[in-house]
PDB file of N, CA and C in Angstrom:
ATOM      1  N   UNK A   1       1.322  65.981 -84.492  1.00  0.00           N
ATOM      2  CA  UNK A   1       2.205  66.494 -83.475  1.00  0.00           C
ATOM      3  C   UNK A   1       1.655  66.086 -82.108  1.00  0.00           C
ATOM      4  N   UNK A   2       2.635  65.388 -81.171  1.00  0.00           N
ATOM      5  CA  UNK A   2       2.121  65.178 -79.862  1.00  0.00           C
ATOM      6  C   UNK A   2       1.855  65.895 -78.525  1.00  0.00           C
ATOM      7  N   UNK A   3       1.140  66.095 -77.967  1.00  0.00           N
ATOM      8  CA  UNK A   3       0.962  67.201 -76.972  1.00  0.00           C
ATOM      9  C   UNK A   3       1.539  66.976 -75.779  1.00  0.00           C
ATOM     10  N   UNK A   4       2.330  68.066 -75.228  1.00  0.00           N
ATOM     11  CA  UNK A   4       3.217  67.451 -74.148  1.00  0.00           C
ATOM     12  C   UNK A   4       2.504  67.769 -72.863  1.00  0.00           C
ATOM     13  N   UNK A   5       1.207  68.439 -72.926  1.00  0.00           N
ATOM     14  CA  UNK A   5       0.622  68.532 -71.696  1.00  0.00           C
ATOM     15  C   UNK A   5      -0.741  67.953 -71.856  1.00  0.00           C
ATOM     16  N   UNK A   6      -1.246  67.558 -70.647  1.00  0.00           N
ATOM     17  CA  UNK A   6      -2.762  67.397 -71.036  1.00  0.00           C
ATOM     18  C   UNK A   6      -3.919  68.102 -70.790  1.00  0.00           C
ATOM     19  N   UNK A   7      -4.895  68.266 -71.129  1.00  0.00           N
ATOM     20  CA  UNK A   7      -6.164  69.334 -71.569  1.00  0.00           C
ATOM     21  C   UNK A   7      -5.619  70.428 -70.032  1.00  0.00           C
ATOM     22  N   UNK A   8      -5.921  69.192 -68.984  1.00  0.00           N
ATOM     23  CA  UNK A   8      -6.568  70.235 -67.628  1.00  0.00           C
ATOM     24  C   UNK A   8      -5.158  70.596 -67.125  1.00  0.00           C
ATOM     25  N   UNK A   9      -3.954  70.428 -67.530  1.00  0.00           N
ATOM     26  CA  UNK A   9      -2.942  70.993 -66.869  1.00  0.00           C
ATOM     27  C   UNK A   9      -2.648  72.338 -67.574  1.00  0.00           C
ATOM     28  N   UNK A  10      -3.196  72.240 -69.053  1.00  0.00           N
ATOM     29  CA  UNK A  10      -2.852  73.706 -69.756  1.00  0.00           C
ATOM     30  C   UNK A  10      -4.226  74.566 -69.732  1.00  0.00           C
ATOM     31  N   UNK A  11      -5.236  73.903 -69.155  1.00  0.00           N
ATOM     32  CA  UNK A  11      -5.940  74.759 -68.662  1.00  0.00           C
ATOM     33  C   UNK A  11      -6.024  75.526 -67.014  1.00  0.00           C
ATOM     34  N   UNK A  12      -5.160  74.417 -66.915  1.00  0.00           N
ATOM     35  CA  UNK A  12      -4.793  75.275 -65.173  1.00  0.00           C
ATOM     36  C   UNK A  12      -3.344  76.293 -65.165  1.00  0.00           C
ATOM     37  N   UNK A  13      -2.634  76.015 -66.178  1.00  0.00           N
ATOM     38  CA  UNK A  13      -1.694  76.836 -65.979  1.00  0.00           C
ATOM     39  C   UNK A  13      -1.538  78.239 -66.607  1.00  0.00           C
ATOM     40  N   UNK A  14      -3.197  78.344 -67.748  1.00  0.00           N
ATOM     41  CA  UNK A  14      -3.896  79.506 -68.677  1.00  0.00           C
ATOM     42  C   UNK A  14      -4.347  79.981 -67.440  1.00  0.00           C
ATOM     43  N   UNK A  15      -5.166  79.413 -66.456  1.00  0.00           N
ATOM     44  CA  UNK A  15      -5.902  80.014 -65.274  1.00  0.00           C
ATOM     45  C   UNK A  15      -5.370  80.691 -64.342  1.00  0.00           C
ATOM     46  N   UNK A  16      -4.154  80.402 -63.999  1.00  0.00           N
ATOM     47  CA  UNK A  16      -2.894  80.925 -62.828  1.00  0.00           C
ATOM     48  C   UNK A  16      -2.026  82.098 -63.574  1.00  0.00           C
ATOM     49  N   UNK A  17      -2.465  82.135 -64.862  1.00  0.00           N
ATOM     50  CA  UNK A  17      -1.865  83.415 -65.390  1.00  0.00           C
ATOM     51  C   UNK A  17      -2.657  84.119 -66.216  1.00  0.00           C
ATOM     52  N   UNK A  18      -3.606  84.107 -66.342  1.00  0.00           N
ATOM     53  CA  UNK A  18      -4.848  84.915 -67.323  1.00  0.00           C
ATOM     54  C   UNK A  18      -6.099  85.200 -66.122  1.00  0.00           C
ATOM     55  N   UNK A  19      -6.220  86.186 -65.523  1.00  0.00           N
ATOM     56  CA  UNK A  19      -7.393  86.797 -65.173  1.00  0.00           C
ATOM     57  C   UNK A  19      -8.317  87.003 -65.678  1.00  0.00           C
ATOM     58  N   UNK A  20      -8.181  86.778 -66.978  1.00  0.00           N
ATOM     59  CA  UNK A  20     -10.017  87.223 -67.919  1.00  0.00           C
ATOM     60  C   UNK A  20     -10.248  86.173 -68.549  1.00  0.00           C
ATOM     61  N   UNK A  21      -9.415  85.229 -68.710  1.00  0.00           N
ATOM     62  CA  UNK A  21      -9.678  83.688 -68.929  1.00  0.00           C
ATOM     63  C   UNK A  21     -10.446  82.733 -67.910  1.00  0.00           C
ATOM     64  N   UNK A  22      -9.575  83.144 -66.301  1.00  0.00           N
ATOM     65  CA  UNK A  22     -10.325  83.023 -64.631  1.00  0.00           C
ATOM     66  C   UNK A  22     -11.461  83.209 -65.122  1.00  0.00           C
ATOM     67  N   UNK A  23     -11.716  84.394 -65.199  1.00  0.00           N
ATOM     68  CA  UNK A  23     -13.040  85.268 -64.838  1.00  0.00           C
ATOM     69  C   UNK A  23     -14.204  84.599 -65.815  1.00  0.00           C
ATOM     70  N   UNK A  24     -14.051  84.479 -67.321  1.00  0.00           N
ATOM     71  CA  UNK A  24     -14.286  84.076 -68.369  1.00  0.00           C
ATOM     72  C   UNK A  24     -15.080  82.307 -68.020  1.00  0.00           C
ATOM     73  N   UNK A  25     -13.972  81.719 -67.343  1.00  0.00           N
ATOM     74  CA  UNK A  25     -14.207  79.956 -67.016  1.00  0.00           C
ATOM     75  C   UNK A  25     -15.538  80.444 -65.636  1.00  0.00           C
ATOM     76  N   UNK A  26     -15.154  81.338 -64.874  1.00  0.00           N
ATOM     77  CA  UNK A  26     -16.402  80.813 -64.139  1.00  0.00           C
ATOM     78  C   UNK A  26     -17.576  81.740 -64.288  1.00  0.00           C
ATOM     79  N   UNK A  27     -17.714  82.454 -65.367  1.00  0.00           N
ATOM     80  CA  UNK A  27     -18.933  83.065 -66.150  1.00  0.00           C
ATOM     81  C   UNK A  27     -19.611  81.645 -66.901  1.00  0.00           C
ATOM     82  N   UNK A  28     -18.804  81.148 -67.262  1.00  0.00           N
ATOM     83  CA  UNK A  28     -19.126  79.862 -67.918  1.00  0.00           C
ATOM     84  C   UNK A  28     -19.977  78.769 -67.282  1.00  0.00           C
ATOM     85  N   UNK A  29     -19.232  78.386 -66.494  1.00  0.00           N
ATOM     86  CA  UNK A  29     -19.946  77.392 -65.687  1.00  0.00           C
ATOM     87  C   UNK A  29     -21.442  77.901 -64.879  1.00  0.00           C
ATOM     88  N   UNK A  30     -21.036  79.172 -64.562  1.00  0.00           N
ATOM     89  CA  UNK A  30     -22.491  79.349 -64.038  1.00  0.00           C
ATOM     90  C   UNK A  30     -23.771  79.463 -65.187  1.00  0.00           C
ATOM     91  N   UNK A  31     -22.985  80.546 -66.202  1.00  0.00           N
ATOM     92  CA  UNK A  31     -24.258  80.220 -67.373  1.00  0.00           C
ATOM     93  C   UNK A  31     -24.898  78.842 -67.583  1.00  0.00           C
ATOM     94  N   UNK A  32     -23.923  77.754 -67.910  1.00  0.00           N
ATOM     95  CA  UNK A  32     -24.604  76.434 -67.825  1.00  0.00           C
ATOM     96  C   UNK A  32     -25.346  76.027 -66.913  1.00  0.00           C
ATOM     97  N   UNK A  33     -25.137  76.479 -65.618  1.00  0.00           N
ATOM     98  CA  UNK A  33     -25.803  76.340 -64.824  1.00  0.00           C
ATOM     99  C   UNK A  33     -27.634  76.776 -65.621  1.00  0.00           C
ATOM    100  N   UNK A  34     -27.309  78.515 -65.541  1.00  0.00           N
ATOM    101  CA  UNK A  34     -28.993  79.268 -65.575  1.00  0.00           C
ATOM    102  C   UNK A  34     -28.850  78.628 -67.064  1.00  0.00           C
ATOM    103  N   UNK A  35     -28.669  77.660 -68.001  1.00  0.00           N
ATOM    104  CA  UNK A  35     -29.144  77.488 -68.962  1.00  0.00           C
ATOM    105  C   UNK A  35     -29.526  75.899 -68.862  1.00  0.00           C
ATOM    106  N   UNK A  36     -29.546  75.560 -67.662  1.00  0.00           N
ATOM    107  CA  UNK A  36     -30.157  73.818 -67.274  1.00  0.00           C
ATOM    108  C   UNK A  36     -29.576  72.916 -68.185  1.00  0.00           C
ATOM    109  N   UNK A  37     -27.774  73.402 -68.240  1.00  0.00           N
ATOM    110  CA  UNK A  37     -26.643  71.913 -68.312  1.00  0.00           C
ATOM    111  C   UNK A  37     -25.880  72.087 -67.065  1.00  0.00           C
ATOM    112  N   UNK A  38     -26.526  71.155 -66.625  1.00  0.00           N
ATOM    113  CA  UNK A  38     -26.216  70.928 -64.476  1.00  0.00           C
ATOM    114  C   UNK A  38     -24.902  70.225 -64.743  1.00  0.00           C
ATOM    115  N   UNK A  39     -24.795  69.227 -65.881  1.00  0.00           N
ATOM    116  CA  UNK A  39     -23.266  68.335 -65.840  1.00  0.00           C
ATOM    117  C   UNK A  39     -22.248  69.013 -66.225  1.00  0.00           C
ATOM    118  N   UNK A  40     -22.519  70.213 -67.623  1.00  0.00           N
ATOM    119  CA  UNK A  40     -21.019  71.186 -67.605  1.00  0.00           C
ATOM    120  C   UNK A  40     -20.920  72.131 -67.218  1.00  0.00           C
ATOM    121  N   UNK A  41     -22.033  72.631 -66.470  1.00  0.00           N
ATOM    122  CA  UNK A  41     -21.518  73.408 -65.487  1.00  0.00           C
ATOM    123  C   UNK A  41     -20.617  72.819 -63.678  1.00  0.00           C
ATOM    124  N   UNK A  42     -21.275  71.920 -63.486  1.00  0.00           N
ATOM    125  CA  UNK A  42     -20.256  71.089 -62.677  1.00  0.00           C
ATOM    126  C   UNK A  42     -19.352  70.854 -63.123  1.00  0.00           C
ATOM    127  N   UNK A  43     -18.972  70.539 -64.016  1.00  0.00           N
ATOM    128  CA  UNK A  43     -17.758  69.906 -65.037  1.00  0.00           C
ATOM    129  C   UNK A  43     -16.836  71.300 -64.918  1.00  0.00           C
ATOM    130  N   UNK A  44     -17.269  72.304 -65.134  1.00  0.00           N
ATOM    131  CA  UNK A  44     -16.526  73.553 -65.317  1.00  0.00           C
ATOM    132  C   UNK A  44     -16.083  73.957 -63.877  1.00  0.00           C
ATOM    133  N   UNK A  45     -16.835  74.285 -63.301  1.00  0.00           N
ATOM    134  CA  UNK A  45     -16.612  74.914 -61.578  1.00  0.00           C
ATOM    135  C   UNK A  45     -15.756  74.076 -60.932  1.00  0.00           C
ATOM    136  N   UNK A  46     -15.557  72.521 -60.909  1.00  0.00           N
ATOM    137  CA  UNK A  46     -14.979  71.805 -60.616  1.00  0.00           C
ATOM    138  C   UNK A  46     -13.081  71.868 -61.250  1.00  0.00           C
ATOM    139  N   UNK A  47     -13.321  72.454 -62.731  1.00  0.00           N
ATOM    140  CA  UNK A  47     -12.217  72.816 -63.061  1.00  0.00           C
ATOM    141  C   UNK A  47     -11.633  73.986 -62.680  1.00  0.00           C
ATOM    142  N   UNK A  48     -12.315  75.430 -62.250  1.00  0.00           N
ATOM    143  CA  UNK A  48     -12.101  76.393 -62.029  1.00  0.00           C
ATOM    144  C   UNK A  48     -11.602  75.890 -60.834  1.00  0.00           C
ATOM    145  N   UNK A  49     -11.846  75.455 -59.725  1.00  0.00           N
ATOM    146  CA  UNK A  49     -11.991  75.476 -58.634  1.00  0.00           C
ATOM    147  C   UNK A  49     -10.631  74.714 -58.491  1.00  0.00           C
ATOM    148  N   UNK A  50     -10.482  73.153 -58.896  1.00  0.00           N
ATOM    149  CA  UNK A  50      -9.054  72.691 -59.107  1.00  0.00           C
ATOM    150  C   UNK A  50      -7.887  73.608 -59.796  1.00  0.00           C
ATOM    151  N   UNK A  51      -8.042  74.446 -60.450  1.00  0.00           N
ATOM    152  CA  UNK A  51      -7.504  75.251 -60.736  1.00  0.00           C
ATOM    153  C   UNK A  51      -6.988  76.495 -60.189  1.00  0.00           C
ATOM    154  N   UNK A  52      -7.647  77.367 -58.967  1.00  0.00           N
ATOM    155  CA  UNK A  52      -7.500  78.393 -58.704  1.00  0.00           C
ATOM    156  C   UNK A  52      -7.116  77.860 -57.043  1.00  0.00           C
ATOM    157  N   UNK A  53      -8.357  77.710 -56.384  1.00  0.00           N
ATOM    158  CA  UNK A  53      -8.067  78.215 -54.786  1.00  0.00           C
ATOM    159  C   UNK A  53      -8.145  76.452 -54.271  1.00  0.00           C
ATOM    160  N   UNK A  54      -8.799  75.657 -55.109  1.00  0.00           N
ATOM    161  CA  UNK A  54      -8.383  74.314 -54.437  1.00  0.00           C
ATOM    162  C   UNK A  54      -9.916  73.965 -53.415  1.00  0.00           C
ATOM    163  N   UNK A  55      -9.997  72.709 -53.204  1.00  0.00           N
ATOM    164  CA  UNK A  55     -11.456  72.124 -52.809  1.00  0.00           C
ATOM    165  C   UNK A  55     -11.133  72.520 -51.034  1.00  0.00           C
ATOM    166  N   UNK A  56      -9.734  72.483 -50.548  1.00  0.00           N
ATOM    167  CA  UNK A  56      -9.498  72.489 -49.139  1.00  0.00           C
ATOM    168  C   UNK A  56      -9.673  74.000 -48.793  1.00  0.00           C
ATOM    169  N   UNK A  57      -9.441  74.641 -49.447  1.00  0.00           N
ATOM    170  CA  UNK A  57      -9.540  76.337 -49.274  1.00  0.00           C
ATOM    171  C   UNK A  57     -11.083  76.690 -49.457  1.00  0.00           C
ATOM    172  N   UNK A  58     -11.876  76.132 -50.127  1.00  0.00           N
ATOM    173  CA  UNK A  58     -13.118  76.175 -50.137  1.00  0.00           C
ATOM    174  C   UNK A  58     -13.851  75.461 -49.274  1.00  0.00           C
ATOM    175  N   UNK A  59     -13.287  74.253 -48.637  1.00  0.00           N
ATOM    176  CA  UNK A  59     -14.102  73.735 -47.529  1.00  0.00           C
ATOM    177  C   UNK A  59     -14.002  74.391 -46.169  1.00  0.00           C
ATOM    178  N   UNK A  60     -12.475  75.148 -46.093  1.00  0.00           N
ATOM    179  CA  UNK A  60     -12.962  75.867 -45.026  1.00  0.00           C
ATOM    180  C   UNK A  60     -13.795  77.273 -44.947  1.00  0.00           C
ATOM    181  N   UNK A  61     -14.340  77.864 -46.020  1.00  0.00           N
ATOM    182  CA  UNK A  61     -14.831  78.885 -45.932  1.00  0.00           C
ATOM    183  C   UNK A  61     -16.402  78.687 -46.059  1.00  0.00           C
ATOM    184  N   UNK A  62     -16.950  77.491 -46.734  1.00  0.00           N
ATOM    185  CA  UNK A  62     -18.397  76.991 -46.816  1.00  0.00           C
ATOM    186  C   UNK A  62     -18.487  76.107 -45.636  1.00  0.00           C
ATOM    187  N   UNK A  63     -17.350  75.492 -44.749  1.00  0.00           N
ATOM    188  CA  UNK A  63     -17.894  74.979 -43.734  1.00  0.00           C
ATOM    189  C   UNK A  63     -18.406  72.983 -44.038  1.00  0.00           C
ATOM    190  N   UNK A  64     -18.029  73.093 -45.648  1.00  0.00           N
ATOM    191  CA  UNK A  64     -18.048  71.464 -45.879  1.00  0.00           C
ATOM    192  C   UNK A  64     -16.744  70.668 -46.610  1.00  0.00           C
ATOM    193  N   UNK A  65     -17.063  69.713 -45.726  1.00  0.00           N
ATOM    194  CA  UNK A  65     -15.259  68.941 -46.101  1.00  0.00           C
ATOM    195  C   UNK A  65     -15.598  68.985 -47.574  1.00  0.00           C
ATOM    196  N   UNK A  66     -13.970  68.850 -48.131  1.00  0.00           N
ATOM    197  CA  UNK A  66     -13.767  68.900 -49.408  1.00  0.00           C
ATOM    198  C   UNK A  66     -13.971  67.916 -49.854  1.00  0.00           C
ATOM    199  N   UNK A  67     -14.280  66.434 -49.534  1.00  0.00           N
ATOM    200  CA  UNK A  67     -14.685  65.580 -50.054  1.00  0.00           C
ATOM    201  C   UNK A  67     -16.051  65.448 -50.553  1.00  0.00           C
ATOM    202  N   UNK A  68     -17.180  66.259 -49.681  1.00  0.00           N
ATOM    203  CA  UNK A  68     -18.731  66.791 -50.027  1.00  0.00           C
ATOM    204  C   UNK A  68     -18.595  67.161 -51.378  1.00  0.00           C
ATOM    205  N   UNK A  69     -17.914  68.822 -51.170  1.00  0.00           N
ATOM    206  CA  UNK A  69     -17.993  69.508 -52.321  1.00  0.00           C
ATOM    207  C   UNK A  69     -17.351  68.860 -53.242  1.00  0.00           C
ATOM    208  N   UNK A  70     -16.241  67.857 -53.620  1.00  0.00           N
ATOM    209  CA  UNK A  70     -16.084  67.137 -54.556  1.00  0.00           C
ATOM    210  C   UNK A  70     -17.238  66.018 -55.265  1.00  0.00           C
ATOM    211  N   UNK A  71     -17.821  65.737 -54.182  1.00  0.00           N
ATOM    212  CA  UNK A  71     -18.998  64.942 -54.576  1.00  0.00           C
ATOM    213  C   UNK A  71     -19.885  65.631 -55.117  1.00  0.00           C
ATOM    214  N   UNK A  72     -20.520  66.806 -54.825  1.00  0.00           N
ATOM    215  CA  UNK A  72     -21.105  68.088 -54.870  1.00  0.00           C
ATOM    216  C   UNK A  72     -21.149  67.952 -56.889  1.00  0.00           C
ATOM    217  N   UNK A  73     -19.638  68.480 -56.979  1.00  0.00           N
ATOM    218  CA  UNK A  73     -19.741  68.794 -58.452  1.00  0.00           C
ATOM    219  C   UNK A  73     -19.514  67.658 -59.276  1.00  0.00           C
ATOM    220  N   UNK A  74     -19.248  66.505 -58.864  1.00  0.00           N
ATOM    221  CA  UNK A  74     -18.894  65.306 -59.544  1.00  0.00           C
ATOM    222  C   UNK A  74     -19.903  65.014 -60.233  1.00  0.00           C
ATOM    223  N   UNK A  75     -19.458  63.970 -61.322  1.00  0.00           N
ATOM    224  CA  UNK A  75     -20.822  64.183 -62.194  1.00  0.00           C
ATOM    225  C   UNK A  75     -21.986  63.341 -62.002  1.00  0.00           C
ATOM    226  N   UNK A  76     -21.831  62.791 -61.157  1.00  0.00           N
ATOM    227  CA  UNK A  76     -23.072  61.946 -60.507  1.00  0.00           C
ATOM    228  C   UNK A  76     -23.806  63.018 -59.115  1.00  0.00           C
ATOM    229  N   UNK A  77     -23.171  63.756 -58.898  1.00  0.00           N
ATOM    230  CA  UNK A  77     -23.382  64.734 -57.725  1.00  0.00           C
ATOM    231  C   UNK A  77     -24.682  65.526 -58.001  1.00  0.00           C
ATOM    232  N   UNK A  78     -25.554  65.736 -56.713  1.00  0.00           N
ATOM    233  CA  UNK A  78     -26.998  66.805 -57.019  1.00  0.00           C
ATOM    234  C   UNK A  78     -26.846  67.638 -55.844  1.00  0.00           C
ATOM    235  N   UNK A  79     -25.715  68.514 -56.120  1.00  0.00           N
ATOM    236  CA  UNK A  79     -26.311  69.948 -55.207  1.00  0.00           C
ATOM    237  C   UNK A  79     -27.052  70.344 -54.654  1.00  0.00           C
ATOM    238  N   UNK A  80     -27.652  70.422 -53.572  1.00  0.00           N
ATOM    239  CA  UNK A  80     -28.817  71.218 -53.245  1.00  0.00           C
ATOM    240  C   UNK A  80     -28.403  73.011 -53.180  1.00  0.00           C
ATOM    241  N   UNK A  81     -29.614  74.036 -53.885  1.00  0.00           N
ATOM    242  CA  UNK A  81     -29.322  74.796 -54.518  1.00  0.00           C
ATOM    243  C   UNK A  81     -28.918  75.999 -53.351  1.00  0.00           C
ATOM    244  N   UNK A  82     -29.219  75.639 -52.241  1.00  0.00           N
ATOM    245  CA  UNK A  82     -28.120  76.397 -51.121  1.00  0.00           C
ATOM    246  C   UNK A  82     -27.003  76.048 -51.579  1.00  0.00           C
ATOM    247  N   UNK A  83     -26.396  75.278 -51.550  1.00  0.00           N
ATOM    248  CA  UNK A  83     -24.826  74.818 -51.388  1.00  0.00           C
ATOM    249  C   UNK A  83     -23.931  75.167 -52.512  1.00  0.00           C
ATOM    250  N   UNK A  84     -25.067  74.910 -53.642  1.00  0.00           N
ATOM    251  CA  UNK A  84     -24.252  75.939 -55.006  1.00  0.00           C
ATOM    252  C   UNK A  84     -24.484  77.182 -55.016  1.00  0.00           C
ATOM    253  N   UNK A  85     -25.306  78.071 -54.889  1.00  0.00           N
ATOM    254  CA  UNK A  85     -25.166  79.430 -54.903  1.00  0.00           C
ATOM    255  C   UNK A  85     -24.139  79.298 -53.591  1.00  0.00           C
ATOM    256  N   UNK A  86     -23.898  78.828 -52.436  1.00  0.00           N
ATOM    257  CA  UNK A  86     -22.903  79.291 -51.716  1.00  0.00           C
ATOM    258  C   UNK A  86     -21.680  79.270 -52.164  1.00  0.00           C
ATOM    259  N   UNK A  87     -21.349  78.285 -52.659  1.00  0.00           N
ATOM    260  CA  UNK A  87     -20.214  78.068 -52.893  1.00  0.00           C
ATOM    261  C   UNK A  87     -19.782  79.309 -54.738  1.00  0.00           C
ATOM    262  N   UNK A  88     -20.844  79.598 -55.384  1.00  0.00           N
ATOM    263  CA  UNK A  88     -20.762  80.702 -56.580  1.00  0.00           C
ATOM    264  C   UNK A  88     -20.894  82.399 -55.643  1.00  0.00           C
ATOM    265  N   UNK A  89     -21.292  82.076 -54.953  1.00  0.00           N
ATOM    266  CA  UNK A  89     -20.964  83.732 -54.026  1.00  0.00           C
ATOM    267  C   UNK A  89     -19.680  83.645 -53.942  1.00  0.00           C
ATOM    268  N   UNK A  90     -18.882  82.380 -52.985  1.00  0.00           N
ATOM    269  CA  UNK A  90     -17.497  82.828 -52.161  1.00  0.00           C
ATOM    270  C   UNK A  90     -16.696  83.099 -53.609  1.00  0.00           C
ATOM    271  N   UNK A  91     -16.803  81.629 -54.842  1.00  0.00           N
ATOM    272  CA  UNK A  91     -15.947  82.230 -56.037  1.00  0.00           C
ATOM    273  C   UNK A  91     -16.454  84.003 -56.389  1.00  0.00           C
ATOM    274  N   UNK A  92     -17.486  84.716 -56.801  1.00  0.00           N
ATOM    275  CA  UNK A  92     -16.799  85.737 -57.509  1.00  0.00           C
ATOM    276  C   UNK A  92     -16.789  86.570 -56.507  1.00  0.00           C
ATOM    277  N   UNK A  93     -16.993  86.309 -54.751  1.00  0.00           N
ATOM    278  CA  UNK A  93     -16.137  87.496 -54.459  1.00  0.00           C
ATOM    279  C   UNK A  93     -14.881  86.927 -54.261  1.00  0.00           C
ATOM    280  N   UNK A  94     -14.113  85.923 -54.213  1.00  0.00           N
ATOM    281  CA  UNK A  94     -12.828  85.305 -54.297  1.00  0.00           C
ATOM    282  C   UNK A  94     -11.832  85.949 -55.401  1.00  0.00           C
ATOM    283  N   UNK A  95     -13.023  86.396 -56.645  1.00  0.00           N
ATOM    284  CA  UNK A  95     -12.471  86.416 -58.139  1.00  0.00           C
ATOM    285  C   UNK A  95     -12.732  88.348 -58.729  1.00  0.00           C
ATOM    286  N   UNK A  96     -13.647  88.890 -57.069  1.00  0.00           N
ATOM    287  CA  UNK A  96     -13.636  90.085 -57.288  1.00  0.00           C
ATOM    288  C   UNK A  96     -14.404  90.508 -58.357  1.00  0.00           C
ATOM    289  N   UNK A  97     -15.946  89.743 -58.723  1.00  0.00           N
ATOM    290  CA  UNK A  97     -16.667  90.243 -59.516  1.00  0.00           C
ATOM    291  C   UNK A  97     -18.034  89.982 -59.563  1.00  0.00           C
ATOM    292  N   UNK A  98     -18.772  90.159 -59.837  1.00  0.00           N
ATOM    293  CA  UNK A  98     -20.266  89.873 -59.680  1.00  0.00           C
ATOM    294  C   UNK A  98     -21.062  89.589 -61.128  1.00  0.00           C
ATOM    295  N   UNK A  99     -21.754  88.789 -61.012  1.00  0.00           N
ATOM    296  CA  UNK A  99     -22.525  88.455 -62.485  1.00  0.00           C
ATOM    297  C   UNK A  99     -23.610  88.961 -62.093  1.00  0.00           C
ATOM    298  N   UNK A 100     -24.277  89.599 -63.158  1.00  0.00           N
ATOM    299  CA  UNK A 100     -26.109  89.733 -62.773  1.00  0.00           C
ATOM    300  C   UNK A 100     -26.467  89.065 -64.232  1.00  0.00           C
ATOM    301  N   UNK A 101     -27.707  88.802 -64.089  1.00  0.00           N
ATOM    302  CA  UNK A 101     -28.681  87.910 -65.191  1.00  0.00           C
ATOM    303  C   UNK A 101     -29.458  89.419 -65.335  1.00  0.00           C
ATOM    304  N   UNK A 102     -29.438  88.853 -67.104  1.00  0.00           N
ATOM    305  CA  UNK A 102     -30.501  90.085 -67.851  1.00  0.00           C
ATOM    306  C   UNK A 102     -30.954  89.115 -68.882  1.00  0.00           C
ATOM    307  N   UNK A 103     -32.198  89.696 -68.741  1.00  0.00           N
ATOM    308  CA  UNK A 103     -33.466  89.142 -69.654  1.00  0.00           C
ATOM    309  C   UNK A 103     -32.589  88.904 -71.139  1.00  0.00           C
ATOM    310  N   UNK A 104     -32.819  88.129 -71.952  1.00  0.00           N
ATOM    311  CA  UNK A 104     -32.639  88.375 -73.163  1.00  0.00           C
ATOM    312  C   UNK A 104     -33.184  86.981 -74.447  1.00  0.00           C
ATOM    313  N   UNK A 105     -33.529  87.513 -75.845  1.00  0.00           N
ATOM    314  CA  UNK A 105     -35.110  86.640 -76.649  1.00  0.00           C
ATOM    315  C   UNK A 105     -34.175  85.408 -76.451  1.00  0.00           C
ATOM    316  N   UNK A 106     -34.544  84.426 -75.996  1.00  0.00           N
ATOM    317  CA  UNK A 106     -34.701  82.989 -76.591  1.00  0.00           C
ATOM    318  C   UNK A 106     -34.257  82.840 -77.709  1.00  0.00           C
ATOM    319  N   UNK A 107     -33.073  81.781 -78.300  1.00  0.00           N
ATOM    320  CA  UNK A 107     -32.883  81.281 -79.507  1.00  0.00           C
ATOM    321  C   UNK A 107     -33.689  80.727 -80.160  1.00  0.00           C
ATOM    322  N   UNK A 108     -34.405  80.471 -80.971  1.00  0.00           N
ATOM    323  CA  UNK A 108     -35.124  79.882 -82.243  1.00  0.00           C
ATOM    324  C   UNK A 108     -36.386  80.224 -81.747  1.00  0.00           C
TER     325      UNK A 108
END
């Protein structure tokens, strides 16, 4: 059967109508982040972000053109770790929620 949409349009249009899916995608990306996969967690935030409030709505509130922060998360892109925690503050108060990190054993 052929799919009449493609991956990131039915994931943007799950995002514009699911709030715990929102919320869910950028729990995600940051975990990858604190779990040192720097590429899908860029990969992810970059989707959240095309998805929800847009790179121009975020450049004016961090103060860097949207072409930076596109470079920023692109996958050749290296953040400096100001610029990503800034830009993961404005999302979850944007998204009205806060993550905290808790200790927990190591897999294997």
């Amino acid at each position: 059967m052929a799919l009449t949409r493609n991956f990131k349009e039915t994931i943007q249009a799950r995002v514009r109508r699911d709030a715990a899916f929102r919320k869910e995608l950028l729990r995600e990306g940051i975990e990858c982040f604190l779990a040192g996969d720097i590429e899908t967690g860029k990969a992810v935030l970059r989707d959240y972000i095309n998805a929800t409030l847009g790179f121009n709505e975020l450049a004016e509130v961090t103060h860097h053109s949207p072409k930076s922060l596109m470079r920023m998360l692109s996958p050749s892109g290296n953040p400096q770790a100001r610029n990503l925690f800034e830009i993961v503050k404005y999302l979850q108060r944007k998204e009205r929620v806060r993550f905290k990190l808790r200790a927990a054993a190591a897999a294997g």
